[in-house]
Structure formats: C-alpha cells, structure tokens
PDB file of N, CA and C in Angstrom:
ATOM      1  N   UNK A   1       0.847  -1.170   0.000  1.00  0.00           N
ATOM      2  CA  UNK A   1       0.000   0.000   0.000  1.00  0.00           C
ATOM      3  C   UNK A   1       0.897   1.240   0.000  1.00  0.00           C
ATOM      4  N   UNK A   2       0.645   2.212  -1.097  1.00  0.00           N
ATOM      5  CA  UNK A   2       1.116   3.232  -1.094  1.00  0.00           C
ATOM      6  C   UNK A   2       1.189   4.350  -0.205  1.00  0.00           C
ATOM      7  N   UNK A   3       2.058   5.233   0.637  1.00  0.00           N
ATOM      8  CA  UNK A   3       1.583   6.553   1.026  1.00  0.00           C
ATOM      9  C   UNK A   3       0.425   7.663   0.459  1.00  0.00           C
ATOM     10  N   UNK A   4       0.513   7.233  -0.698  1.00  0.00           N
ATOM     11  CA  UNK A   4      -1.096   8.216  -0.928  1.00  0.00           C
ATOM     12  C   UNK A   4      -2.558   7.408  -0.785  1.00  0.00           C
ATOM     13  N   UNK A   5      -2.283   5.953  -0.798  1.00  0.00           N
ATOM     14  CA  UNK A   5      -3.375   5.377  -0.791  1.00  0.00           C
ATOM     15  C   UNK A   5      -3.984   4.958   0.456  1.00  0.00           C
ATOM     16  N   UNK A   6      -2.470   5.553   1.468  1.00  0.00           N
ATOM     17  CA  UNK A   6      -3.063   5.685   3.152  1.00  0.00           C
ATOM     18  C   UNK A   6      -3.310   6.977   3.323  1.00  0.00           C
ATOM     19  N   UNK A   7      -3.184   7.870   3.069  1.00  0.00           N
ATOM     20  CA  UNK A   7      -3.334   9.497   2.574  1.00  0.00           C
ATOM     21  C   UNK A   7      -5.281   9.316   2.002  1.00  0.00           C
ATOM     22  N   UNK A   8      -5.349   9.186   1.125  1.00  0.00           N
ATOM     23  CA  UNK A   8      -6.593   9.010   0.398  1.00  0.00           C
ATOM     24  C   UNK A   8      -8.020   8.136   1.371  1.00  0.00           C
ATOM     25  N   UNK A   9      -7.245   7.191   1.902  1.00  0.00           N
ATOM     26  CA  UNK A   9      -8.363   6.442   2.862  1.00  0.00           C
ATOM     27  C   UNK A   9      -8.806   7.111   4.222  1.00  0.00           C
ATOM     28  N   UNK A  10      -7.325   8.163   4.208  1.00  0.00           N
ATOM     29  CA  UNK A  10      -7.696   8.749   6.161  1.00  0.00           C
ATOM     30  C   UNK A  10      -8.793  10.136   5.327  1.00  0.00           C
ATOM     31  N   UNK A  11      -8.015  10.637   4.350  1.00  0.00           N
ATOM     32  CA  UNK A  11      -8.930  11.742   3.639  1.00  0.00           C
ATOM     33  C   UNK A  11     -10.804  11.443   3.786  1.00  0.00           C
ATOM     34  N   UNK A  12     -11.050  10.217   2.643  1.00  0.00           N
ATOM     35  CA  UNK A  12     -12.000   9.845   2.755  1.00  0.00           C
ATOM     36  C   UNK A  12     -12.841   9.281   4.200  1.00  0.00           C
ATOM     37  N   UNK A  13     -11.849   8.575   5.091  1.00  0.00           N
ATOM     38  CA  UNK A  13     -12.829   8.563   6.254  1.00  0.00           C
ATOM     39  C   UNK A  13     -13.182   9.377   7.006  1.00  0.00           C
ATOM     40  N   UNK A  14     -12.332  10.991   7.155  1.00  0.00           N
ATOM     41  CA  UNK A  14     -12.501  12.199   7.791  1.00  0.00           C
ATOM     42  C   UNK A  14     -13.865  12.595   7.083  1.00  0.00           C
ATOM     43  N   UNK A  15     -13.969  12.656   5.661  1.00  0.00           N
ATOM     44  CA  UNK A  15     -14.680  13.367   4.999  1.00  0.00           C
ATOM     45  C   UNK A  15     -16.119  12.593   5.270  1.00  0.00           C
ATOM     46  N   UNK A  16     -15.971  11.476   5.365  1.00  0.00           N
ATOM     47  CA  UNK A  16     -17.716  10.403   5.428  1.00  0.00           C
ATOM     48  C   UNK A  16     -18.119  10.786   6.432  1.00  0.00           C
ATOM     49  N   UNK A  17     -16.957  10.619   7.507  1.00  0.00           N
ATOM     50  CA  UNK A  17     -17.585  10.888   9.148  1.00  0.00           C
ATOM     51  C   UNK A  17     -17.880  12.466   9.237  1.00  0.00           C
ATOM     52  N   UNK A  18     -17.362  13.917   8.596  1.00  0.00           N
ATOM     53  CA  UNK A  18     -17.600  14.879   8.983  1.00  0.00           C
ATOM     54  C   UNK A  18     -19.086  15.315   8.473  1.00  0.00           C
ATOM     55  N   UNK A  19     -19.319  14.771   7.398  1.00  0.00           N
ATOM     56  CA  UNK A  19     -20.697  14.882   6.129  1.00  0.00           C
ATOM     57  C   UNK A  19     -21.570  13.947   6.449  1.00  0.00           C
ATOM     58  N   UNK A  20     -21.403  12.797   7.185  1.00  0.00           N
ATOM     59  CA  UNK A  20     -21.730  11.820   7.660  1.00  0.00           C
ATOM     60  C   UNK A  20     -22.259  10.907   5.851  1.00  0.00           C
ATOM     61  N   UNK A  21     -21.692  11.016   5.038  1.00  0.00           N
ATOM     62  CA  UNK A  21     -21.692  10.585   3.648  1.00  0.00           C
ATOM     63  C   UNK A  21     -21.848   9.317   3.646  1.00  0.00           C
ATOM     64  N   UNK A  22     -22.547   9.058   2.361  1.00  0.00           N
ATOM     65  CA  UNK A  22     -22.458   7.617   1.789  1.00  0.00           C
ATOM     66  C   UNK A  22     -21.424   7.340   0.586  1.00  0.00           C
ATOM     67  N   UNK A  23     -21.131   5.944   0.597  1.00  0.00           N
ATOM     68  CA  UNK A  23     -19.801   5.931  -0.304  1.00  0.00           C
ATOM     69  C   UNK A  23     -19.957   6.133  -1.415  1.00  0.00           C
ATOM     70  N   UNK A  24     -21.525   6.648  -2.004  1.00  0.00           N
ATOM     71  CA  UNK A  24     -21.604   7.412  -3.423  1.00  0.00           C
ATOM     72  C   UNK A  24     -21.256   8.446  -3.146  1.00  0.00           C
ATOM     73  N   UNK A  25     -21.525   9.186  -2.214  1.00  0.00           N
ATOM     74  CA  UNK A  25     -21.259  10.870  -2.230  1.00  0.00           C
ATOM     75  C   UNK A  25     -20.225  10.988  -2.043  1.00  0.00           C
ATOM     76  N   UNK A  26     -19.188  10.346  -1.376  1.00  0.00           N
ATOM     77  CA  UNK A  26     -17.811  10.525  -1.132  1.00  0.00           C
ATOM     78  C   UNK A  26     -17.489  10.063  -2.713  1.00  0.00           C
ATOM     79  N   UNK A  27     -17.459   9.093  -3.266  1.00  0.00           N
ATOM     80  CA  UNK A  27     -17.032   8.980  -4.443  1.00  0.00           C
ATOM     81  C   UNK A  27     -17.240   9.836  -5.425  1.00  0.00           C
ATOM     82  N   UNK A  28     -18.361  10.353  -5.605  1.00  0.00           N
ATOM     83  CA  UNK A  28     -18.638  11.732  -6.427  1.00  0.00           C
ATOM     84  C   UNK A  28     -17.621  13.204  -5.932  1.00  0.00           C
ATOM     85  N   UNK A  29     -17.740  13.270  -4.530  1.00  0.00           N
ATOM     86  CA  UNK A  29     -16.878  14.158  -4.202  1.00  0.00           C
ATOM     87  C   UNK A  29     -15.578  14.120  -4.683  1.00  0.00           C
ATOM     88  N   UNK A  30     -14.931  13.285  -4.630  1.00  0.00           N
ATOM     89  CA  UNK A  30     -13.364  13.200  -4.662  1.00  0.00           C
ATOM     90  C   UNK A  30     -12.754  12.604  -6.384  1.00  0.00           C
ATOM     91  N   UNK A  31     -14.478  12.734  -6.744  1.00  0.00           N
ATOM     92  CA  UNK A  31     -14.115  12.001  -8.140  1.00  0.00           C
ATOM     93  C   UNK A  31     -13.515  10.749  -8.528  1.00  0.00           C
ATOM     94  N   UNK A  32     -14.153   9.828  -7.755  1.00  0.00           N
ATOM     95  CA  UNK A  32     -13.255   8.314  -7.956  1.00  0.00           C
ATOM     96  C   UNK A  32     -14.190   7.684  -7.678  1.00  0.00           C
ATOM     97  N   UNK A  33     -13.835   5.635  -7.897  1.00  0.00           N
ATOM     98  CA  UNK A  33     -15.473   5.139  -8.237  1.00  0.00           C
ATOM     99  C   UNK A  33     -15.779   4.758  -6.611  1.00  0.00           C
ATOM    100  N   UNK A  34     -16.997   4.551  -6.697  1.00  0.00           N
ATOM    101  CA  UNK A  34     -17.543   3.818  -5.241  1.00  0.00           C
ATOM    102  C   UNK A  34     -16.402   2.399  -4.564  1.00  0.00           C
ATOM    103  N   UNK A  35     -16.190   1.944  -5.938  1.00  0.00           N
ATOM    104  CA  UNK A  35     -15.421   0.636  -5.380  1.00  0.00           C
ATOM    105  C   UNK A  35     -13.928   0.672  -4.785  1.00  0.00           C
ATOM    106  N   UNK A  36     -13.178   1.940  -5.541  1.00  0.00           N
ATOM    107  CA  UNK A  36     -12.472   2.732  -4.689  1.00  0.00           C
ATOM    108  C   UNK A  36     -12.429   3.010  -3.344  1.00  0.00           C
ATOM    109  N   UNK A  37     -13.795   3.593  -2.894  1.00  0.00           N
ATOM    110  CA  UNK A  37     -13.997   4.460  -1.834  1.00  0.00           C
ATOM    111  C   UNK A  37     -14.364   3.113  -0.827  1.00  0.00           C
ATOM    112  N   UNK A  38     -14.952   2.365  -0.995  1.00  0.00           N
ATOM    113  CA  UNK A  38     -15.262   1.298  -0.298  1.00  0.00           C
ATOM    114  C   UNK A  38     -13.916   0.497   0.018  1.00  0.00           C
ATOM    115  N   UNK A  39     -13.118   0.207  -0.801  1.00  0.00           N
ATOM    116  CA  UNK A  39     -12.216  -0.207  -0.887  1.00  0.00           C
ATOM    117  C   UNK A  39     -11.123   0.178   0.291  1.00  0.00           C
ATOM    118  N   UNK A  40     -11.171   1.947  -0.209  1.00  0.00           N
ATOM    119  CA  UNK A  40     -10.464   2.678   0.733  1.00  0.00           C
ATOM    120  C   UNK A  40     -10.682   2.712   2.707  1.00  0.00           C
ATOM    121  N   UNK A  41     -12.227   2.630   2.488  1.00  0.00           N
ATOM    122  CA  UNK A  41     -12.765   2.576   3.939  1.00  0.00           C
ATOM    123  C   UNK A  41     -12.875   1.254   4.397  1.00  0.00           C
ATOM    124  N   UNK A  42     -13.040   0.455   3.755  1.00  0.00           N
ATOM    125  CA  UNK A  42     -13.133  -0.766   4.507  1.00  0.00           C
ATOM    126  C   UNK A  42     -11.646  -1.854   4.842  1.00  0.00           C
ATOM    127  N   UNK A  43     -10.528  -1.548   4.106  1.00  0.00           N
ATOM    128  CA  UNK A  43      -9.542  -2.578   3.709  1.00  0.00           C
ATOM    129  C   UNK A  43      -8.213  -1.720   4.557  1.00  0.00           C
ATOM    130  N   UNK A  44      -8.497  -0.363   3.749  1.00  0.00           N
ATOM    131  CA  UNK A  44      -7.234   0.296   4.282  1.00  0.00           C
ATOM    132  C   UNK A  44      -6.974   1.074   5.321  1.00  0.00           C
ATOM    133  N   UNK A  45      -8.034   1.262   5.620  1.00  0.00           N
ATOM    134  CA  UNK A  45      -8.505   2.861   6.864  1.00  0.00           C
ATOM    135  C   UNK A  45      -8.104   1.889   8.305  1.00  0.00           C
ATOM    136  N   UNK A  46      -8.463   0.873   8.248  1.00  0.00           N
ATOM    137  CA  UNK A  46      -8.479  -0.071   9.490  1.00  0.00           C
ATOM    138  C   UNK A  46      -7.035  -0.353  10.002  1.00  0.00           C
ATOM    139  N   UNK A  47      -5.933  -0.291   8.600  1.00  0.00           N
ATOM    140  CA  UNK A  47      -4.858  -0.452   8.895  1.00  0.00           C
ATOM    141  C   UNK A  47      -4.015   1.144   9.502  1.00  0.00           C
ATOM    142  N   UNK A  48      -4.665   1.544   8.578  1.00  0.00           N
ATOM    143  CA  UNK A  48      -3.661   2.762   8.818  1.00  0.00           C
ATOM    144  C   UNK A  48      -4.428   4.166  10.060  1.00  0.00           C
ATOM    145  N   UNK A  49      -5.541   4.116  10.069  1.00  0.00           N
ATOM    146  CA  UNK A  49      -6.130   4.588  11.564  1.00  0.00           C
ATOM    147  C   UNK A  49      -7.773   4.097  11.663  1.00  0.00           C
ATOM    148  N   UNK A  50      -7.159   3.177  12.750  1.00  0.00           N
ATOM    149  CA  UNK A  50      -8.041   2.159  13.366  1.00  0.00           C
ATOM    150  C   UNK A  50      -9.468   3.042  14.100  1.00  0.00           C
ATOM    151  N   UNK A  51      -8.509   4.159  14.856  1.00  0.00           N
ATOM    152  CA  UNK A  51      -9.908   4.772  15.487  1.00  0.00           C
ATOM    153  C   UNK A  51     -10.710   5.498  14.593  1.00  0.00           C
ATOM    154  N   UNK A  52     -10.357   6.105  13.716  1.00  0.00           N
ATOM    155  CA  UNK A  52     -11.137   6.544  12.489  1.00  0.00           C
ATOM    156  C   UNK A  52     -12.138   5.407  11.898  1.00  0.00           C
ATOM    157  N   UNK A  53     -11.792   4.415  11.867  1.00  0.00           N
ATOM    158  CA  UNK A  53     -12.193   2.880  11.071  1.00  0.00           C
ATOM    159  C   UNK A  53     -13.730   2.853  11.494  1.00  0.00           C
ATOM    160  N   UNK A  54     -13.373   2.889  13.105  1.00  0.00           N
ATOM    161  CA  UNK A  54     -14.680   2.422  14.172  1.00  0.00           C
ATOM    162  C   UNK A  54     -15.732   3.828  13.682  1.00  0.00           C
ATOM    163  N   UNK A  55     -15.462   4.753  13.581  1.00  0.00           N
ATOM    164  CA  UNK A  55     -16.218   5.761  13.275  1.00  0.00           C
ATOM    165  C   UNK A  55     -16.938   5.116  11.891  1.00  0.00           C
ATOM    166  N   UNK A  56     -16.077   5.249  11.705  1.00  0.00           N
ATOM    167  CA  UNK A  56     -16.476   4.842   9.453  1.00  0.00           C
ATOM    168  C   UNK A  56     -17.400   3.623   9.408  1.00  0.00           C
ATOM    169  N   UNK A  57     -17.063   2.699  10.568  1.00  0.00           N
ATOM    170  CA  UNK A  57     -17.834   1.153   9.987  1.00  0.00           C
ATOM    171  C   UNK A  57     -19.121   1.706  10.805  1.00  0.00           C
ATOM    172  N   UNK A  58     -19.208   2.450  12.039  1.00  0.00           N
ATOM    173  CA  UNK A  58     -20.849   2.512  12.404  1.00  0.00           C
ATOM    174  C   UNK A  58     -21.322   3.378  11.511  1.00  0.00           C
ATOM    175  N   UNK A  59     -20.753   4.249  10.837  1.00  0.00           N
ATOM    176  CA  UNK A  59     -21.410   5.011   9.483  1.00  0.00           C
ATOM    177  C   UNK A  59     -21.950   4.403   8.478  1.00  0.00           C
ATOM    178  N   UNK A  60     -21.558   3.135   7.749  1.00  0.00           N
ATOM    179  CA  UNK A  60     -21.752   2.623   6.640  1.00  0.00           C
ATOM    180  C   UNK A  60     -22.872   1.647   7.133  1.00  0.00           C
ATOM    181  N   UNK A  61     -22.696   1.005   8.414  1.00  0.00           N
ATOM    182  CA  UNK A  61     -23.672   0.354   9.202  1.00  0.00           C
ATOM    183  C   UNK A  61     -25.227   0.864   9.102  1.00  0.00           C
ATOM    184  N   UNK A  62     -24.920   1.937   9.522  1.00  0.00           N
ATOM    185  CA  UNK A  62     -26.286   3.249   9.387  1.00  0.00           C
ATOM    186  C   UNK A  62     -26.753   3.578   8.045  1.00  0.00           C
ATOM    187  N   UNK A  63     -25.769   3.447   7.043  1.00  0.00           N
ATOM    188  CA  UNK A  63     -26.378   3.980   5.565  1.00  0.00           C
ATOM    189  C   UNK A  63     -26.958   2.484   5.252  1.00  0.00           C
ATOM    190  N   UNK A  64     -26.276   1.433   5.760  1.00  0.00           N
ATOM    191  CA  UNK A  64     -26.914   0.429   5.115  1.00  0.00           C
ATOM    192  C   UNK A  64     -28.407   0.199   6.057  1.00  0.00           C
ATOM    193  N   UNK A  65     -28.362   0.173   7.045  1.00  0.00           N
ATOM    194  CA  UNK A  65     -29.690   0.353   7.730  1.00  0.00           C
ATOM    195  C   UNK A  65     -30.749   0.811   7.080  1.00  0.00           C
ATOM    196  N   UNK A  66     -30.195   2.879   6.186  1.00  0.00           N
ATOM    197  CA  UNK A  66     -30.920   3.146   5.771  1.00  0.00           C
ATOM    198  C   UNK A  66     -31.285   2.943   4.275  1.00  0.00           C
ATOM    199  N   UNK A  67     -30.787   2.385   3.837  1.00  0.00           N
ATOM    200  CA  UNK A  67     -30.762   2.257   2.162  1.00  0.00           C
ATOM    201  C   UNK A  67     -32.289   2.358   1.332  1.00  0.00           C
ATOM    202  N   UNK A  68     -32.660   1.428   1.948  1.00  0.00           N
ATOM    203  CA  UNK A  68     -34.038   1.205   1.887  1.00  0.00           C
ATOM    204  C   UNK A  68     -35.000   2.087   1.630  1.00  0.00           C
ATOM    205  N   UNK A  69     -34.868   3.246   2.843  1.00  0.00           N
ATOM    206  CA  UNK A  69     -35.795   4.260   2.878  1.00  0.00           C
ATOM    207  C   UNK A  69     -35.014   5.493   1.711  1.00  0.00           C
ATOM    208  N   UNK A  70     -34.107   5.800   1.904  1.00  0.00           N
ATOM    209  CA  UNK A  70     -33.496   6.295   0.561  1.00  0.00           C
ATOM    210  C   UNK A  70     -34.052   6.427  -0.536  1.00  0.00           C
ATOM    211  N   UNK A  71     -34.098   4.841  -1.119  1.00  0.00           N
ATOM    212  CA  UNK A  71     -34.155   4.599  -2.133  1.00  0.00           C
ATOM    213  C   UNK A  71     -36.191   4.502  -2.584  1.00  0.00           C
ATOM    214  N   UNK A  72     -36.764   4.610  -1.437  1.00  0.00           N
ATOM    215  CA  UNK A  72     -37.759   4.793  -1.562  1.00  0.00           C
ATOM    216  C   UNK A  72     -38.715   6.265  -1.875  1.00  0.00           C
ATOM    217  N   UNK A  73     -37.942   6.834  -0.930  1.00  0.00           N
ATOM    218  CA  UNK A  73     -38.053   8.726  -1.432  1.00  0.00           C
ATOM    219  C   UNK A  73     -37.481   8.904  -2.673  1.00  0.00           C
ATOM    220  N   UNK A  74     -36.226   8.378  -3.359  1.00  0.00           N
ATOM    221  CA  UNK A  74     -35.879   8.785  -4.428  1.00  0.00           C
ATOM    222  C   UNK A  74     -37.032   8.472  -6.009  1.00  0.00           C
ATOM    223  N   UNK A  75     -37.823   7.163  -5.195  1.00  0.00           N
ATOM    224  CA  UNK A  75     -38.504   6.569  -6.161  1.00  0.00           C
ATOM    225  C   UNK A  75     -39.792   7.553  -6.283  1.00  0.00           C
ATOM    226  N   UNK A  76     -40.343   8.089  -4.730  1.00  0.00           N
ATOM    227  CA  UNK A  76     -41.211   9.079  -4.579  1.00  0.00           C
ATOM    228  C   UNK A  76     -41.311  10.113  -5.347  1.00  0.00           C
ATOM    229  N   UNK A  77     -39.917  10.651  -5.353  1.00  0.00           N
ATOM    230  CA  UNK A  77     -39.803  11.986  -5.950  1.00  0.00           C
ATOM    231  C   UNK A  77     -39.677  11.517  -7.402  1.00  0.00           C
ATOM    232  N   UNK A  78     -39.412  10.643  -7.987  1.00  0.00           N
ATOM    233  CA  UNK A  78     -39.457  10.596  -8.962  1.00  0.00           C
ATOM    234  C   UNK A  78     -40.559  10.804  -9.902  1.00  0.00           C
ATOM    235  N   UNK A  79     -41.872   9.955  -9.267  1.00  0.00           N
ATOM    236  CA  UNK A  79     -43.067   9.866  -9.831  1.00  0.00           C
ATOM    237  C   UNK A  79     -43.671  11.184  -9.121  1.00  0.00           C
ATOM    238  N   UNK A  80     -43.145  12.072  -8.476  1.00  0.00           N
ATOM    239  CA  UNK A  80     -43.640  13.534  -8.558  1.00  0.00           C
ATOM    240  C   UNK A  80     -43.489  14.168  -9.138  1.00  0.00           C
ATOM    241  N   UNK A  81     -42.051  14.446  -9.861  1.00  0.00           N
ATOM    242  CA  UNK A  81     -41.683  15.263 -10.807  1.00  0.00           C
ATOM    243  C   UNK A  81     -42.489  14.954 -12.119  1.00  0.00           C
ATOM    244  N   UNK A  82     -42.600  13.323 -12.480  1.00  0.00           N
ATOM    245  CA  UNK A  82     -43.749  12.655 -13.581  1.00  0.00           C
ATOM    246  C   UNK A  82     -45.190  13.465 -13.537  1.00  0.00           C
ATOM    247  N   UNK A  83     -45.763  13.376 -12.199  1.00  0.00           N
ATOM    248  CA  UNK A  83     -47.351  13.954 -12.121  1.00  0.00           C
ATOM    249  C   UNK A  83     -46.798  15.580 -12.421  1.00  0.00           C
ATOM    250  N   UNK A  84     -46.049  16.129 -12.170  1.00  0.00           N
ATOM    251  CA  UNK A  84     -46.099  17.562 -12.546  1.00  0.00           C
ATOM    252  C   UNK A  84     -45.932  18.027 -13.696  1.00  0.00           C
ATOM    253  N   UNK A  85     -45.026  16.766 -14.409  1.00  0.00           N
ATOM    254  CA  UNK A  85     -45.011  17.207 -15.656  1.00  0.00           C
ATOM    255  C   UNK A  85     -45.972  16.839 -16.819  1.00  0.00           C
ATOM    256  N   UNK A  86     -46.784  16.033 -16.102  1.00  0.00           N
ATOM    257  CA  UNK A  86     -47.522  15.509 -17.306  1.00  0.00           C
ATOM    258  C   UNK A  86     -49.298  16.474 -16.622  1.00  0.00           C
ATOM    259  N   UNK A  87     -49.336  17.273 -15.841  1.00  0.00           N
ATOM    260  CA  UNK A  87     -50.250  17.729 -15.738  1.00  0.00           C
ATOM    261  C   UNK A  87     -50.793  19.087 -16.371  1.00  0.00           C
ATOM    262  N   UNK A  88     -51.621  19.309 -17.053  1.00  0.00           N
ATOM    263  CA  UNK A  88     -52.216  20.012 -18.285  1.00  0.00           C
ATOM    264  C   UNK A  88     -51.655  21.654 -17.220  1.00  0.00           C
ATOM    265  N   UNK A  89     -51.301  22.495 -18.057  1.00  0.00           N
ATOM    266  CA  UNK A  89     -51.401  23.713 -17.890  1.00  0.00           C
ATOM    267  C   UNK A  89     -52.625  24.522 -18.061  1.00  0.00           C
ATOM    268  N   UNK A  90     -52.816  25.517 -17.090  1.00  0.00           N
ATOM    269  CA  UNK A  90     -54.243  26.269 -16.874  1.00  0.00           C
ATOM    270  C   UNK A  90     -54.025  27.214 -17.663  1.00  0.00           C
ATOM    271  N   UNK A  91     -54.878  28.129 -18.190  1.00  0.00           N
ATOM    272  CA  UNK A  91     -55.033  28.752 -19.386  1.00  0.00           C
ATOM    273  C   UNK A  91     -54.671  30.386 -18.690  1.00  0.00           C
TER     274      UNK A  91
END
C-alpha cells in the first residue's frame, strides 16, 4: 500500500464521518469510483487509523440500515416530478 493510498483512505474517512456521507457521495466528491472508496474505507482505513475505522464502519452500518428508505423517497420523488409534468397547464 502506497503513502497516498493511506493518505486518500484517512482523507475519505474524515470526509464520510464529517458529512456523515455515503460511499456514493464521497465517491462523487473526490471524483473516484464507489469501489475505490469502499475499498479505501473498509480494507485500508483499518490499517492505517483504526480509530477513524470504528467511526467509518458505524457510518456505513447506518447507511446500510438506511438504504431502503433512501431509495424509496428517491422513487417518490421521482413519480412527482412525472405527475407535474404531465399535468395540463391552466389557461
């Protein structure tokens, strides 16, 4: 493991835990893929700062908890933006 790729994992676990982020948003942030970022938090962060780690794994714990509901509002809003757009304009 490289010095930047222990550099990059403490980066990313500061950044999840301060935003309290999911490993899409951190990956969008920093511009690199999810499998990266997962990669980074789960494999390398543990080695190179452990107490950061414990922060990071009850974080991802919690996004996975919430995934569900997430992905259910996203589906919500989706078919809202649909009814608004397909609804006739008033004269």
């Amino acid at each position: 493991m490289t010095e930047t790729e222990k550099e990059r994992a403490v980066m990313l676990g500061e950044y999840a835990v301060r935003n309290k982020a999911t490993v899409r948003a951190a990956a969008k942030h920093f511009g690199i893929s999810k499998s990266t970022v997962h990669k980074d938090l789960t494999e390398r962060l543990p080695k190179t700062a452990p107490a950061l780690f414990l922060q990071v794994r009850e974080l991802l714990e919690l996004n996975k908890r919430e995934r569900h509901i997430r992905g259910g509002l996203a589906t919500k809003h989706k078919y809202e933006l649909s009814r608004r757009n397909d609804k006739p304009r008033e004269p």
